[in-house]
Protein backbone atom coordinates (compact mmCIF):
# COMPACT_ATOMS: atom_id res chain seq x y z
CA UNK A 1 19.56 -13.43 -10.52
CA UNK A 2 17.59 -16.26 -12.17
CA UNK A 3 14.58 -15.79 -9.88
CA UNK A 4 11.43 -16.28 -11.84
CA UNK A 5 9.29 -13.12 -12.27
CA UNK A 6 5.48 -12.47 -12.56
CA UNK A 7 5.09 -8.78 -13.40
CA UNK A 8 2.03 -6.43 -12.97
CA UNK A 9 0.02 -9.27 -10.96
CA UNK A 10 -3.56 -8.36 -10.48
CA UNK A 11 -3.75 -11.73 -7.91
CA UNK A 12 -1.15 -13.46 -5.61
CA UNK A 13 -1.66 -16.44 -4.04
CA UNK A 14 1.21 -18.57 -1.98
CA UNK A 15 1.29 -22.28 -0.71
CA UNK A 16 4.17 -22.92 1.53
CA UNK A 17 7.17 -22.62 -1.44
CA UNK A 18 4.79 -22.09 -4.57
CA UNK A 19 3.11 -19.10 -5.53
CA UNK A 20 0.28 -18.76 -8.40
CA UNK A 21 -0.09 -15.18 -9.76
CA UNK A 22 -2.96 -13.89 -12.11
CA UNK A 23 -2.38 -11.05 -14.74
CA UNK A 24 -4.28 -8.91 -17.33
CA UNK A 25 -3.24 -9.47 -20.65
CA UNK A 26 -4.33 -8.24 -24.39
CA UNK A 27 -6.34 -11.34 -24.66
CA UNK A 28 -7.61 -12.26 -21.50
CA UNK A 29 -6.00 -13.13 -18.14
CA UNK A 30 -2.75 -15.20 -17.63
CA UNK A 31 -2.36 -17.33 -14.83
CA UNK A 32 1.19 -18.86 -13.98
CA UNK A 33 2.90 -20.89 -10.91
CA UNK A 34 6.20 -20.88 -9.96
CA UNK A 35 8.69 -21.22 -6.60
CA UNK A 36 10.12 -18.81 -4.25
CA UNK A 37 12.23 -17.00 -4.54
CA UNK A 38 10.76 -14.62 -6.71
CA UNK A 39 10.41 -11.36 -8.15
CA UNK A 40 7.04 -10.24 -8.39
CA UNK A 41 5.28 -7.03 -9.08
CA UNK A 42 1.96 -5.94 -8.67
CA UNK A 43 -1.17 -4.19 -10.52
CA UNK A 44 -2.97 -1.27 -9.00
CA UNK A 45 -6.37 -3.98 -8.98
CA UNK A 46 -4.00 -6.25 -7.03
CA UNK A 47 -5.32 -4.25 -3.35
CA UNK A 48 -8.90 -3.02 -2.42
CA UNK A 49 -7.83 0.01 -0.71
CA UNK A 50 -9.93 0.72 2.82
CA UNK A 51 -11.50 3.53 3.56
CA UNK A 52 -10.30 5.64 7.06
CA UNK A 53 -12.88 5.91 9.45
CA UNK A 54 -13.07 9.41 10.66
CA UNK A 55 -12.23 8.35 14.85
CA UNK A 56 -9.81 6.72 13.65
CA UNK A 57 -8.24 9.79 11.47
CA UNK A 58 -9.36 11.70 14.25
CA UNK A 59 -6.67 9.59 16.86
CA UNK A 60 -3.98 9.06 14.01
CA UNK A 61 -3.71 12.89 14.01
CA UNK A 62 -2.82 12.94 17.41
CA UNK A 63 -0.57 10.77 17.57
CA UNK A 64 3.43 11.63 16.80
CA UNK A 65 5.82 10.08 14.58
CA UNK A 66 8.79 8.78 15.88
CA UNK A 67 12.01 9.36 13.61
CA UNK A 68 14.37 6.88 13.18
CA UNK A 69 18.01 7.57 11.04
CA UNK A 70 19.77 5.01 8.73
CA UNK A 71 22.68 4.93 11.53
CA UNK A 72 20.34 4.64 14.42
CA UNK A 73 19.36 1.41 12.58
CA UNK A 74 22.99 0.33 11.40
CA UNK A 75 22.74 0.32 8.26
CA UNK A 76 25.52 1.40 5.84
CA UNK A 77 24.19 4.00 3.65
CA UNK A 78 27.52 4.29 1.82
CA UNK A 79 26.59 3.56 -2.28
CA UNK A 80 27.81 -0.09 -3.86
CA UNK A 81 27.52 0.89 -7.31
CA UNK A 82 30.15 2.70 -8.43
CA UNK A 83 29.82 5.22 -11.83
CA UNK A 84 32.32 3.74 -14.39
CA UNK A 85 31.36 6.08 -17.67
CA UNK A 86 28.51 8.17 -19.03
CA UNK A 87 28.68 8.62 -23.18
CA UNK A 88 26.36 9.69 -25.27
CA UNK A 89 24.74 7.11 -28.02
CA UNK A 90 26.84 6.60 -31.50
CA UNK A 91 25.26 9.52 -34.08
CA UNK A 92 22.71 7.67 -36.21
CA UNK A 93 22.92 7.90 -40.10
CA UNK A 94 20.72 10.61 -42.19
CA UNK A 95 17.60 9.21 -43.56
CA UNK A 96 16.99 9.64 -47.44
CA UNK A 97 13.02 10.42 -48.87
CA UNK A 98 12.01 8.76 -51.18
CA UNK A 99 8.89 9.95 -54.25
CA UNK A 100 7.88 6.03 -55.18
CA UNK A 101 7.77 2.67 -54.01
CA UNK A 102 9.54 1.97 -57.02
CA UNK A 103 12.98 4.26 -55.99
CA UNK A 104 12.30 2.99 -52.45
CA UNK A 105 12.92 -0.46 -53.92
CA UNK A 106 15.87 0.56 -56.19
CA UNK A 107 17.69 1.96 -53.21
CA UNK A 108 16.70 -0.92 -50.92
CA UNK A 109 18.13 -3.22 -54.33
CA UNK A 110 21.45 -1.37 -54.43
CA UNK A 111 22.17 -0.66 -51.11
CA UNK A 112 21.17 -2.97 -48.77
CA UNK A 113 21.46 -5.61 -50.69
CA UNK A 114 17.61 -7.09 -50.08
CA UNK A 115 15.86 -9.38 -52.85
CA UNK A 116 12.92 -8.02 -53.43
């Protein structure tokens, strides 16, 4: 798609058409700005979840849950992708053991052709 991407954000902040996003990395934190559109994911320390307060579970237990189908909301539910083939991975070669770094380096000499 050629969208730019900021993955596992841990903050997200937009300005009109530009959008600065904060990760975790090894070495720190990365910060990085870009335009919309974009894909972005987040980082569980993205949200601070909130806490129910027990009325209010209380009155959300009482209420009911209105169902709504795919067709009810027209939307076509038939798939776009469609299966071409499935085939299993090419066999990979044996491996050979080796006693000594000296064989290891013969065979790596005569074989693979590699200047050691």
């Amino acid at each position: 798609l050629c969208y730019p991407q900021a993955t596992f954000t841990s903050a997200i902040t937009v300005n009109g058409n530009e959008v600065v996003a904060t990760r975790e990395v090894d070495g720190g934190t990365e910060t990085i700005g870009f335009n919309l559109p974009a894909v972005i994911t987040a980082d569980l320390r993205l949200n601070d979840p909130r806490f129910v307060k027990l009325p209010n579970l209380m009155m959300a237990r009482k209420k009911s849950i209105e169902t709504i189908s795919a067709t009810d909301l027209g939307v076509d539910t038939q798939p776009r992708l469609q299966l071409l083939k499935v085939s299993e991975p090419p066999a990979r070669k044996s491996g050979i053991k080796v006693n000594s770094v000296q064989e290891l380096l013969a065979k790596l000499r005569a074989h693979e052709g590699i200047q050691l």
